[in-house]
Protein backbone atom coordinates (compact mmCIF):
# COMPACT_ATOMS: atom_id res chain seq x y z
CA UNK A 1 -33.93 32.04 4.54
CA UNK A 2 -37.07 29.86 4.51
CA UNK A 3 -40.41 31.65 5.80
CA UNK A 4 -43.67 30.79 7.41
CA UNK A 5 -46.22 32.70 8.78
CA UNK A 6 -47.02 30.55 11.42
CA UNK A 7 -44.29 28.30 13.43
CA UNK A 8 -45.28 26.03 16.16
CA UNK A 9 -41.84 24.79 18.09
CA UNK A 10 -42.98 21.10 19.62
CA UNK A 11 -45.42 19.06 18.44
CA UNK A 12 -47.07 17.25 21.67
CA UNK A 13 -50.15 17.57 23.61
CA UNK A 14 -50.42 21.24 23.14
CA UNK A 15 -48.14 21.74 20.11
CA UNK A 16 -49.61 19.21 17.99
CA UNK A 17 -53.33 20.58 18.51
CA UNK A 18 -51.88 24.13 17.75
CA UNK A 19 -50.71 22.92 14.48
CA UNK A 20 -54.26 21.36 13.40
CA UNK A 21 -56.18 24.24 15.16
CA UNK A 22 -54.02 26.49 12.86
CA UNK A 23 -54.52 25.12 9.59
CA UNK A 24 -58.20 25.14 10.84
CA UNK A 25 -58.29 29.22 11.46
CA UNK A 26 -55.90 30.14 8.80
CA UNK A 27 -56.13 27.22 5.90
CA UNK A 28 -54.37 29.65 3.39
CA UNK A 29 -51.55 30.23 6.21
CA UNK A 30 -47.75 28.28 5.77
CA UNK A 31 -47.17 26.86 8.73
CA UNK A 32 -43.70 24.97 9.91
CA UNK A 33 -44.26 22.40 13.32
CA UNK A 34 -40.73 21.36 14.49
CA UNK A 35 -40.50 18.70 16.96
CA UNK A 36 -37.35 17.84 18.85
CA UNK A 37 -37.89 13.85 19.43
CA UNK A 38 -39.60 12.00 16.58
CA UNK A 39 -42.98 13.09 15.65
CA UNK A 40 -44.30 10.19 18.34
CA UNK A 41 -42.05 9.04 21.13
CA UNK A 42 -41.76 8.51 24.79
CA UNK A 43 -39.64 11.75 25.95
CA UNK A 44 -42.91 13.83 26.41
CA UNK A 45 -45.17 14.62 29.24
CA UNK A 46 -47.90 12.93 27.07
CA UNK A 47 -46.88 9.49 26.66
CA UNK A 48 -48.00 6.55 29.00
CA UNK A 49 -51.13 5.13 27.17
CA UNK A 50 -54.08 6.68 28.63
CA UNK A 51 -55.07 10.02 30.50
CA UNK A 52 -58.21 11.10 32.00
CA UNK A 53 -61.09 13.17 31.18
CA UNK A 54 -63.47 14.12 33.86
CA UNK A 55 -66.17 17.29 33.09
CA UNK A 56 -67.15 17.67 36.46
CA UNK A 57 -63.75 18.72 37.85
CA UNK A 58 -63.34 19.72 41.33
CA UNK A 59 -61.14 22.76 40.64
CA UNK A 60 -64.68 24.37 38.80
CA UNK A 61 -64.17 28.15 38.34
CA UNK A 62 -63.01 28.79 34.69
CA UNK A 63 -61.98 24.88 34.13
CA UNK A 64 -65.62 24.05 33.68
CA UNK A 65 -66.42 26.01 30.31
CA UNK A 66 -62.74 25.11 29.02
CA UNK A 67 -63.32 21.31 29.40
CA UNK A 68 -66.30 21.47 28.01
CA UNK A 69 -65.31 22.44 24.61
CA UNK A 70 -62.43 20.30 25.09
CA UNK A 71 -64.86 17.53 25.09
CA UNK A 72 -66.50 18.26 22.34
CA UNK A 73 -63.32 18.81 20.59
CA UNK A 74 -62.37 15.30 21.35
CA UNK A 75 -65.55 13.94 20.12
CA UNK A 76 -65.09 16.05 17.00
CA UNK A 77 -61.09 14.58 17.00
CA UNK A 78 -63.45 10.91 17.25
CA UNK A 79 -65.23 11.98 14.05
CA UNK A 80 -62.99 13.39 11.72
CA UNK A 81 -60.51 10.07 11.83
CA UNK A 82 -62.54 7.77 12.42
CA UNK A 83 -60.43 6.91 15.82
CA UNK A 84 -61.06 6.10 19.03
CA UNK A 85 -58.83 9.22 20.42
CA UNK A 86 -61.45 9.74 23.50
CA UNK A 87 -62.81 6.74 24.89
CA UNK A 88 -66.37 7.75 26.47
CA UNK A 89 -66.93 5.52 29.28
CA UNK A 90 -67.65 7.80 32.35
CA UNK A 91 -65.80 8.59 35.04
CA UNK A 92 -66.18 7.98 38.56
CA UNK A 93 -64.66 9.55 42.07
CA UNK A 94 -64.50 7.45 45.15
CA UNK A 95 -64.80 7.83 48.76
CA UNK A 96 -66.19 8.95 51.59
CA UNK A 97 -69.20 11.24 51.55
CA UNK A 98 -67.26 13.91 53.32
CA UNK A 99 -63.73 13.69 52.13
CA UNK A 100 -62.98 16.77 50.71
CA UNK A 101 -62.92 16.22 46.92
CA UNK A 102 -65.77 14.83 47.05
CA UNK A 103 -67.39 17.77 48.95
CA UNK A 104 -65.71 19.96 46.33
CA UNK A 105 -67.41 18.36 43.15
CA UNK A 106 -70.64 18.11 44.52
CA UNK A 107 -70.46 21.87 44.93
CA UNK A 108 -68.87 22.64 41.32
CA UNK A 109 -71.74 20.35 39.82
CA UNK A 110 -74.21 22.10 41.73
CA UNK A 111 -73.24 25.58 41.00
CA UNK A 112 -73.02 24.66 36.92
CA UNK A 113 -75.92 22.14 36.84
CA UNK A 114 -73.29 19.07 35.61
CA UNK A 115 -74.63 16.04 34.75
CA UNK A 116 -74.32 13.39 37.20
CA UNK A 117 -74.98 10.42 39.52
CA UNK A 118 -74.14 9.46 42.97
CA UNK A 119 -74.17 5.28 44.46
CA UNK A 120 -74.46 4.83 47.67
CA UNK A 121 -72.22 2.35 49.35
CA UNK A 122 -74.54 -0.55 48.32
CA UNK A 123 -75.25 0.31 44.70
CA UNK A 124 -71.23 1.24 44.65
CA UNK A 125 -70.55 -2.23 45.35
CA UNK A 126 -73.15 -3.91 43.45
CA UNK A 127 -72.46 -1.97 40.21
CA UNK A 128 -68.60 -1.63 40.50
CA UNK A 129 -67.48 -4.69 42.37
CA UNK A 130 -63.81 -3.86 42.18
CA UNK A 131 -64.36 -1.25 44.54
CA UNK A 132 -65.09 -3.49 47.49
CA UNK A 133 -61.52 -3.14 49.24
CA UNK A 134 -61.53 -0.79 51.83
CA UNK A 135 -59.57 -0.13 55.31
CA UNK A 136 -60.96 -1.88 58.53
CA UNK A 137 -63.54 0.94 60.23
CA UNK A 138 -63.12 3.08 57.30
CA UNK A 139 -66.31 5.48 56.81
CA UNK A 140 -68.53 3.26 54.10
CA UNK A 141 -67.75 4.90 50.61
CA UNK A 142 -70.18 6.65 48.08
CA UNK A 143 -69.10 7.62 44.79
CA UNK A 144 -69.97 10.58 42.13
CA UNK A 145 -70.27 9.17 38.30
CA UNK A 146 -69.54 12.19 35.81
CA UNK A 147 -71.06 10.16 32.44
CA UNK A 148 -69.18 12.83 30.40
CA UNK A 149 -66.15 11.87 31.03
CA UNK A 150 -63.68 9.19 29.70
CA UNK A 151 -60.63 8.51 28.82
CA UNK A 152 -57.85 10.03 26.32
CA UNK A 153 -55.01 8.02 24.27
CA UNK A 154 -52.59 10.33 23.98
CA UNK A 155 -50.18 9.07 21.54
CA UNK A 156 -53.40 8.47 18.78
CA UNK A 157 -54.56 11.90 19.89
CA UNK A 158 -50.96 13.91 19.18
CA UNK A 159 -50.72 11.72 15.91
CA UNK A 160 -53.82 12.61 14.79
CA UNK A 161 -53.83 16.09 15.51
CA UNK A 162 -50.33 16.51 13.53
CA UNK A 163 -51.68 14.14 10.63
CA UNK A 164 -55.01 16.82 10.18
CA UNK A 165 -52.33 19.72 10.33
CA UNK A 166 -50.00 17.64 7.29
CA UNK A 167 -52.64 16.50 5.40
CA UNK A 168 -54.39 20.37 5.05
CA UNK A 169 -50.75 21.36 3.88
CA UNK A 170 -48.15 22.25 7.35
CA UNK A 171 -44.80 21.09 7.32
CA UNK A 172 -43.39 19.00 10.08
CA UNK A 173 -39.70 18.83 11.11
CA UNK A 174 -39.08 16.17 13.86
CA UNK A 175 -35.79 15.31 15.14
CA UNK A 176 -34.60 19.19 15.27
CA UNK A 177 -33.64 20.86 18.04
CA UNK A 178 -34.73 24.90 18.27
CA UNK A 179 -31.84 26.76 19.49
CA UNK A 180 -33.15 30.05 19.63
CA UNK A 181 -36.50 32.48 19.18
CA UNK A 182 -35.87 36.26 18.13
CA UNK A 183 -38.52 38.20 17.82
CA UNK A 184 -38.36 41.46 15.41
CA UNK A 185 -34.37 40.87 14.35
CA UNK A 186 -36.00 39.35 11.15
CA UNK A 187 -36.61 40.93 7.74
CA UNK A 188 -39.73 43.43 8.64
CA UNK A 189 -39.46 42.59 11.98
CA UNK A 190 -40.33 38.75 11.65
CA UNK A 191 -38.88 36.26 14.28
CA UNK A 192 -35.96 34.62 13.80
CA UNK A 193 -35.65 30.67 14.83
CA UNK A 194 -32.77 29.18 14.80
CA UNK A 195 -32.67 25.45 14.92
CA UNK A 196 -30.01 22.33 15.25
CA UNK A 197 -29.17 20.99 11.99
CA UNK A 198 -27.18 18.60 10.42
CA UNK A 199 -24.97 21.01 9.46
CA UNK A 200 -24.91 23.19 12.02
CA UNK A 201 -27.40 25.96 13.00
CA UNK A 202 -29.61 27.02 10.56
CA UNK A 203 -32.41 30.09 10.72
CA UNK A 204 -36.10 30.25 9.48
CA UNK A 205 -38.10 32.93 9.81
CA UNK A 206 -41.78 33.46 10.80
CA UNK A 207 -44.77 35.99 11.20
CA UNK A 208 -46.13 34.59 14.55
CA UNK A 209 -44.58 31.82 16.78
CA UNK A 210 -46.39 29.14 19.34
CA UNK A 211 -43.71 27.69 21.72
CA UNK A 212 -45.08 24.34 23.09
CA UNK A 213 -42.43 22.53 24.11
CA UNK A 214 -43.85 21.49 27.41
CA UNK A 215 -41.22 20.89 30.19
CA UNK A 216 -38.24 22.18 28.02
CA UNK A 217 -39.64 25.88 28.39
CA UNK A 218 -36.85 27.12 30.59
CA UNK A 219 -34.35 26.05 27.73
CA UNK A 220 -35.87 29.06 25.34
CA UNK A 221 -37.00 31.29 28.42
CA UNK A 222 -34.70 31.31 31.17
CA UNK A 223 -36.47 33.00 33.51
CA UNK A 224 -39.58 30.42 33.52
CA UNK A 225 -37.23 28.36 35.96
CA UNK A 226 -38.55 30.27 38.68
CA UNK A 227 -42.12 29.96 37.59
CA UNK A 228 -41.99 26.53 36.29
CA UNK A 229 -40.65 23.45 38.48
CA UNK A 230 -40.59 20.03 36.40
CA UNK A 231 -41.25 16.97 38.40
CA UNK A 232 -41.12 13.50 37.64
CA UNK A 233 -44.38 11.52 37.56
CA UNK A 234 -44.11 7.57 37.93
CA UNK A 235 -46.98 5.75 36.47
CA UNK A 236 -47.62 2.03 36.90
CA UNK A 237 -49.78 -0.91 36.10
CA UNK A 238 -51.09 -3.63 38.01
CA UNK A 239 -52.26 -6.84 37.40
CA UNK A 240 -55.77 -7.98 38.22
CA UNK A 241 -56.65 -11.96 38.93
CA UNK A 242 -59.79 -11.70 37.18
CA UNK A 243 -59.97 -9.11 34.50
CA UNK A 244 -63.65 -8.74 33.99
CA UNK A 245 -64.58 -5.82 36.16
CA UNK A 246 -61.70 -3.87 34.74
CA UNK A 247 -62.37 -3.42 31.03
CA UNK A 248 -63.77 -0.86 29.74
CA UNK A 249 -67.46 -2.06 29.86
CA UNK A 250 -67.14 -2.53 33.40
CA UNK A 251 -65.34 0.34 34.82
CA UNK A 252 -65.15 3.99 34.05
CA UNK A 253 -62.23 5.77 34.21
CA UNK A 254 -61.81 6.27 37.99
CA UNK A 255 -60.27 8.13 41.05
CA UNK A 256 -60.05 6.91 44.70
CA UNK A 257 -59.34 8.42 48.20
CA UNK A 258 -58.83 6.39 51.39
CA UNK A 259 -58.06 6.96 54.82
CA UNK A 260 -56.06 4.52 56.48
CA UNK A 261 -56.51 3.25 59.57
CA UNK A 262 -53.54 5.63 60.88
CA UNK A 263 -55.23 8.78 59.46
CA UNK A 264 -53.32 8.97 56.52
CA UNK A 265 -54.73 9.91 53.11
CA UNK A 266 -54.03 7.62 50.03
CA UNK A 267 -54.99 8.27 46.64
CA UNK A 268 -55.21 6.72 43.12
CA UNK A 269 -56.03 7.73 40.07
CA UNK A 270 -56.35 5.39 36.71
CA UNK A 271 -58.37 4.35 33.71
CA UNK A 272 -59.51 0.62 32.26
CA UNK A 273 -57.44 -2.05 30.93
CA UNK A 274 -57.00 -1.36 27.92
CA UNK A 275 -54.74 -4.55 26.73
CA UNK A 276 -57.16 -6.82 28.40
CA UNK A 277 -54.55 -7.72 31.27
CA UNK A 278 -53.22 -5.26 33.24
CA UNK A 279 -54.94 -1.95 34.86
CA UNK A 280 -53.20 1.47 35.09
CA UNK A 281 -53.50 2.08 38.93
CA UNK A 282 -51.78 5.32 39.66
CA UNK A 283 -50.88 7.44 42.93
CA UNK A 284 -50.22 10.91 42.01
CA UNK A 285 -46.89 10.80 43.68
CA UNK A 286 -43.95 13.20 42.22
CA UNK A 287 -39.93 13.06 42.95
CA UNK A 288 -37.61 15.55 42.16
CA UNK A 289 -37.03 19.15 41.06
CA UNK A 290 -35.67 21.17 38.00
CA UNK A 291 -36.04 23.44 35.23
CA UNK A 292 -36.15 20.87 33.04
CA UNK A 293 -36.28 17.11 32.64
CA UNK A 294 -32.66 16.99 31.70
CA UNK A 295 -31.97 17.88 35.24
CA UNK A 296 -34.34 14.70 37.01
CA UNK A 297 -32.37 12.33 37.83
CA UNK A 298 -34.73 9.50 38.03
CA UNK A 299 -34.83 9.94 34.53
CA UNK A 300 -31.62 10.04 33.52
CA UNK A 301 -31.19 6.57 35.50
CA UNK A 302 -35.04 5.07 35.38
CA UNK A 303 -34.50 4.28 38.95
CA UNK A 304 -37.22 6.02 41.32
CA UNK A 305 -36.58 6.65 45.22
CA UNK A 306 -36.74 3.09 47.42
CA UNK A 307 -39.70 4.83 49.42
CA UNK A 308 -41.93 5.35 46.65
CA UNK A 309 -41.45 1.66 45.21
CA UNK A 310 -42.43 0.29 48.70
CA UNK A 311 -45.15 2.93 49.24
CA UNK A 312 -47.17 2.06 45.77
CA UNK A 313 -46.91 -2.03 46.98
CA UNK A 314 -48.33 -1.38 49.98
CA UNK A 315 -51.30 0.74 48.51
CA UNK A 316 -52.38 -1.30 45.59
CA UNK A 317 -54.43 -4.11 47.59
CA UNK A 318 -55.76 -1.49 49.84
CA UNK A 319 -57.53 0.16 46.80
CA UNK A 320 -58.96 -3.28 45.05
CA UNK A 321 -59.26 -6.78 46.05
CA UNK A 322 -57.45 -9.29 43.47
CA UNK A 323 -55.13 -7.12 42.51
CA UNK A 324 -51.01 -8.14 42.80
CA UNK A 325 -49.29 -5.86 44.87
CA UNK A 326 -46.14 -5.17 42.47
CA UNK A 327 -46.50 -3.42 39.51
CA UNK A 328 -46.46 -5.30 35.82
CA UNK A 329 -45.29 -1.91 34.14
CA UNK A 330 -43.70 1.46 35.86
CA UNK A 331 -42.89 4.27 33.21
CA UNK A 332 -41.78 7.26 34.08
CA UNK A 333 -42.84 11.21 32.96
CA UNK A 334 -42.59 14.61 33.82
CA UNK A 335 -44.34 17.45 33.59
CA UNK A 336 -43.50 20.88 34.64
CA UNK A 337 -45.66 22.46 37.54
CA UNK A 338 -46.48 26.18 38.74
CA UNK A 339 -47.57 27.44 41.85
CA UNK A 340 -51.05 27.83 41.70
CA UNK A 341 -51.08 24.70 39.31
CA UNK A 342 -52.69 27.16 36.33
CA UNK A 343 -50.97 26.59 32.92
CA UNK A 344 -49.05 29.40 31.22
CA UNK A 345 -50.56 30.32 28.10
CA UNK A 346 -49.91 33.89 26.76
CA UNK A 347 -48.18 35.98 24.39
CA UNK A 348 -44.48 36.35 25.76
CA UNK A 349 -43.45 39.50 27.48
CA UNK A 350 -41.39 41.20 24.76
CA UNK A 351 -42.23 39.99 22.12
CA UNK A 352 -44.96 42.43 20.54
CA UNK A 353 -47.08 39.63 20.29
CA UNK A 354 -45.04 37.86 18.29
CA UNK A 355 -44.74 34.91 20.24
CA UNK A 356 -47.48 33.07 22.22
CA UNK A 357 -46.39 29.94 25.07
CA UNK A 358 -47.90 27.44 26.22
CA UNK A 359 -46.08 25.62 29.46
CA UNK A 360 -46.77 24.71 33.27
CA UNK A 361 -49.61 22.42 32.37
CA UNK A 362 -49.52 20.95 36.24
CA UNK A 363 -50.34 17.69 35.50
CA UNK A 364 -53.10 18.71 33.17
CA UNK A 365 -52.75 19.78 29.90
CA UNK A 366 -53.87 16.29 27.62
CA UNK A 367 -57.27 16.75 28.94
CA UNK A 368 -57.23 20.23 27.89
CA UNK A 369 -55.05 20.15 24.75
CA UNK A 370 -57.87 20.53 21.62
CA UNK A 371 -58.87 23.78 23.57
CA UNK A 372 -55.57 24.80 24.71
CA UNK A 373 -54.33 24.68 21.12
CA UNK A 374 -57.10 26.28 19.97
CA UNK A 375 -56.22 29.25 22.30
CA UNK A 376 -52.70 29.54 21.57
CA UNK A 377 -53.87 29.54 17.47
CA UNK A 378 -56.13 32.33 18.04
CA UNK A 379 -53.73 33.86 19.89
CA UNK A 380 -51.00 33.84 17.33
CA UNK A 381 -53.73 35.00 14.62
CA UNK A 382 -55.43 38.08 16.42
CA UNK A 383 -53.63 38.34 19.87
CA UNK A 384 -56.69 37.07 21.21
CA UNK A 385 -58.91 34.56 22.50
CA UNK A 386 -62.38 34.76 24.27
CA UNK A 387 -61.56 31.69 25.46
CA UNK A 388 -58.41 32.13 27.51
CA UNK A 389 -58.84 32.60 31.48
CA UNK A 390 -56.79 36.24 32.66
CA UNK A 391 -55.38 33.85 35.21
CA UNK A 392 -53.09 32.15 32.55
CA UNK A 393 -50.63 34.97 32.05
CA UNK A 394 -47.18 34.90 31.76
CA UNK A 395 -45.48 35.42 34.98
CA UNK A 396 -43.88 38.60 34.96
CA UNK A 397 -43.11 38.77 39.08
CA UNK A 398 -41.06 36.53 41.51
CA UNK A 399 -44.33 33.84 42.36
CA UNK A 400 -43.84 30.75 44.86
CA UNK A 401 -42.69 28.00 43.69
CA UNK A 402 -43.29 24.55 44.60
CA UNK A 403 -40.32 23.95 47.56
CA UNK A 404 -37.10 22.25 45.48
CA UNK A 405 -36.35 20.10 48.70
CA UNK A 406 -39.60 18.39 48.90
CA UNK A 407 -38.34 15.62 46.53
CA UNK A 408 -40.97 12.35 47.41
CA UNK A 409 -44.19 14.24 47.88
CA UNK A 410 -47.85 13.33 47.67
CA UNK A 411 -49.57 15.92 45.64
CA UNK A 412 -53.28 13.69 44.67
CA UNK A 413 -54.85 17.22 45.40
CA UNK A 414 -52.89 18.41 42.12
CA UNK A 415 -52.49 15.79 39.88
CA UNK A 416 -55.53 13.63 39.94
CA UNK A 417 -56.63 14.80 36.98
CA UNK A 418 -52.85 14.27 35.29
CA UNK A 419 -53.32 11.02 34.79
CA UNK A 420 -53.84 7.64 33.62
């Protein structure tokens, strides 16, 4: 029976940055990364071109210090291939002076002394031009620019992280399904992982084990189900009449809020074109409820509920002038969601320490992934990380979930950071 000391079981946003972070920590380490799609594809929470980056996040607290050095893992991701993984263009939040979020960052800049700049409604619209759509009697808008922030591409950024990992000596098996993790019923108490060959089953055995396979978490733990509720997240593109004051040199990645005329709240969420035609203009809207994406429906059949598909038409011109109301591109993703919308990311319950998780990202892991991996490597190494928030534990009681039979809900107050 083949072993390794280290074995990191899928190889996406969070897997694939274990891997390199590994390799990194422990370069004289074997370590095994076994994906179940191909080593790139479109079944992951990850995929969908771009996702955003924004420093001065509203949530503050213990996300502050944790994207920080994500950042400046990015950057150091930027260096060391020679890729643009993490596009640096800014970021910028708008509406309203007094609508909540915006109230919120102001504070979490202010209490860590983030860089920063706010337009008023006139400099909004002479610098950012797109901006100029807004309801009839709608409160003027300001809007916060966070110049540390940018955007992510997350396919080039789980590529490259697995290439650093393969190149400084790990092994990669895509296309193989892990059946089973047993911790201790090894040789000298190693885990046993059995996985889905061509053959049928066949076992490997490893010192320490990093389970990152996202959404499909409740396949290997069970009892995450009631922890862990996977949604699906439709993302779509839009296509502007005149392109210039989307590209990248024009507009930062962005977030918007708007109050309609009626009272009701809209929000979008998206980053620069990046193919020079089209604009990702999101709307943080989720449908559907499992333990796993093999239980959505909407993507088993690619078809999303009627009222979503009329809801995102009838918000698109409200948000920017010159933009066509129907979407040029509509992909669908998932991600799985907990209740207080903190990730998972612990040793397992059990275990001895033997195996470390990292699941429940919320609608946020990419941003976080170098430094998430980097915690669940130091975690499988030494049990321990300075970096890792108390708050990220495994669940070990009966916690809230988010209510199965709310299946079209607006949740922009959790996801705007998922995105783009």
């Amino acid at each position: 029976m083949k072993h390794y000391d280290y074995v990191v079981i899928g190889c996406g946003s969070i897997g694939s940055m274990a891997l390199w972070q590994l390799t990194e920590l422990a370069p004289d380490a074997s370590v095994l990364g076994i994906e179940r799609f191909g080593r790139i594809h479109t079944k992951g929470s990850y995929s969908g071109e771009s996702r955003l980056l924004r420093v001065a996040l509203k949530e503050g607290g213990v996300y502050i210090p944790l994207v920080q050095e994500a950042r400046r893992m990015w950057c150091e991701l930027n260096e060391r291939t020679g890729r643009d993984v993490f596009l640096p263009v800014g970021a910028i939040s708008v509406a309203p002076a007094d609508f909540p979020t915006m109230v919120e960052t102001m504070e979490v800049i202010n209490a860590h002394g983030l860089d920063h700049e706010v337009l008023d409604a006139e400099q909004l619209a002479e610098r950012y031009p797109a901006f100029a759509a807004a309801p009839e009697g709608a409160d003027p808008d300001v809007a916060i620019i966070d110049p540390a922030g940018g955007g992510i591409r997350p396919e080039l950024a789980v590529a490259t992280a697995q290439q650093l990992a393969l190149d400084a000596g790990a092994t990669l098996w895509d296309g193989t399904r892990v059946l089973a993790v047993e911790p201790g019923v090894g040789e000298d108490g190693t885990t046993v992982i059995r996985v889905d060959g061509a053959d049928g089953p066949v076992e490997v055995t490893a010192g320490k084990v990093i389970v990152a396979n996202g959404s499909w978490a409740a396949d290997l733990y069970p009892d995450l189900a009631e922890h862990v509720t996977v949604h699906t997240l439709p993302l779509t593109w839009y296509l502007p009449l005149q392109i210039a004051d989307f590209l990248p040199e024009n507009l930062p990645i962005f977030m918007r809020d708007i109050t309609t005329s009626g009272g009701t709240v809209w929000h979008c969420y998206g980053a620069p074109s990046l193919d020079g035609y089209s604009v990702k203009i999101s709307h943080g809207d989720f449908s559907g409820a499992a333990a796993t994406p093999d239980g959505l429906e909407e993507l088993r059949t690619g078809v999303l509920p009627e009222v979503l598909t009329e809801v995102f038409a009838e918000r698109s011109s409200a948000f920017f002038d010159g933009v066509l109301d129907d979407p040029v591109r509509l992909t669908l993703h998932h991600d799985g969601f907990t209740a207080d919308h903190a990730p998972i990311l612990s040793t397992v319950p059990g275990s001895n320490g033997a195996v470390t998780i990292a699941t429940g990202m919320s609608g946020n892991g990419m941003k976080f992934a170098p430094v998430y991996g980097r915690i669940s490597a130091e975690l499988a190494i030494s049990g321990e990380s300075s970096l890792r928030p108390a708050s990220f534990d495994y669940p070990t009681t009966d916690a809230p979930r988010i209510p199965k039979d709310n299946h079209v809900t607006n949740i922009s107050r959790v996801v705007n950071t998922h995105s783009a």
